[in-house]
Protein backbone atom coordinates (compact mmCIF):
# COMPACT_ATOMS: atom_id res chain seq x y z
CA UNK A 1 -18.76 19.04 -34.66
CA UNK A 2 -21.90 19.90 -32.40
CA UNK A 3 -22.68 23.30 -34.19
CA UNK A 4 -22.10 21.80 -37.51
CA UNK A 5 -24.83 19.40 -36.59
CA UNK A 6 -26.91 22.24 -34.92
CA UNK A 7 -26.46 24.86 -38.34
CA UNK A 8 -27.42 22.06 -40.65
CA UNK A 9 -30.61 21.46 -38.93
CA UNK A 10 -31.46 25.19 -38.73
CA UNK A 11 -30.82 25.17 -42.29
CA UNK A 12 -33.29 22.38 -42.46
CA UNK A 13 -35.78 24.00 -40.58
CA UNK A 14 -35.54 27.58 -42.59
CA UNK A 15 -35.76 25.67 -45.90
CA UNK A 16 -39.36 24.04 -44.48
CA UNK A 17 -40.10 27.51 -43.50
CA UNK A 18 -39.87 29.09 -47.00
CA UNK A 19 -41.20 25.90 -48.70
CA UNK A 20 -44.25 26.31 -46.50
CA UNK A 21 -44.20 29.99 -47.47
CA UNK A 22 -44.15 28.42 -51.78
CA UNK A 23 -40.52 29.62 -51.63
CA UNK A 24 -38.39 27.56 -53.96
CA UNK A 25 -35.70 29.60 -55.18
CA UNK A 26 -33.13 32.05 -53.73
CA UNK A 27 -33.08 35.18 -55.65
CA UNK A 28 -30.94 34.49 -57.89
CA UNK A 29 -32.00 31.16 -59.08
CA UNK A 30 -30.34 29.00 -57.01
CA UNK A 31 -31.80 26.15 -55.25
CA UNK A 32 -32.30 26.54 -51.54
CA UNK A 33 -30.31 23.79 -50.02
CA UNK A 34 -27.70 25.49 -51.98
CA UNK A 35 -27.68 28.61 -50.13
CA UNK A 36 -25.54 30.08 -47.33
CA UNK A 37 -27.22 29.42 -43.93
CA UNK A 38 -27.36 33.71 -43.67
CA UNK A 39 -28.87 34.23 -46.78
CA UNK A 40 -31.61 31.54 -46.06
CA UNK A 41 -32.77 33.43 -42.77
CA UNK A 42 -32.66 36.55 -44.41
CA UNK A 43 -34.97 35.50 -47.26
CA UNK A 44 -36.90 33.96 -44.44
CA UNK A 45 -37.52 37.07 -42.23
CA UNK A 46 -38.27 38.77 -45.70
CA UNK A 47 -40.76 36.05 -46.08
CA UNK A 48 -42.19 36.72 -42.73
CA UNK A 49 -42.37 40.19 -43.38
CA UNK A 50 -44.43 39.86 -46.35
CA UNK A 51 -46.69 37.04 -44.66
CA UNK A 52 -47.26 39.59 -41.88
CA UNK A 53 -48.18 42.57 -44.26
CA UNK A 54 -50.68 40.86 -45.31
CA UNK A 55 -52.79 39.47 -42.80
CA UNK A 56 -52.34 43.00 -41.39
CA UNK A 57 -54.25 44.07 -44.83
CA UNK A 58 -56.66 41.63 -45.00
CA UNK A 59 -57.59 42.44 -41.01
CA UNK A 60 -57.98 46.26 -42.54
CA UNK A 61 -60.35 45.41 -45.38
């Protein structure tokens, strides 16, 4: 029952995470909350990725 509790508020957190990053939508047009707790990290280190790229570019120019 513990890591039920302990997924959900992962999920939680990774859903602030995107929403913070304007992500609103899985890829395929689903709503976030309605996504697997793998594909939300995924998309999330994706996000992270991008987000990094680009402060690495704007240090550059």
């Amino acid at each position: 029952m513990e890591s039920k509790l302990i997924k959900e508020e992962r999920k939680e957190f990774v859903i602030s995470e995107l929403l913070y990053f304007e992500v609103t939508k899985l890829g395929d047009g689903r709503q976030l909350y309605e996504g697997s707790l793998a594909e939300l990290e995924l998309l999330h280190i994706r996000e992270k990725i991008k987000q990094a790229r680009k402060v690495a570019v704007e240090q550059i120019i």
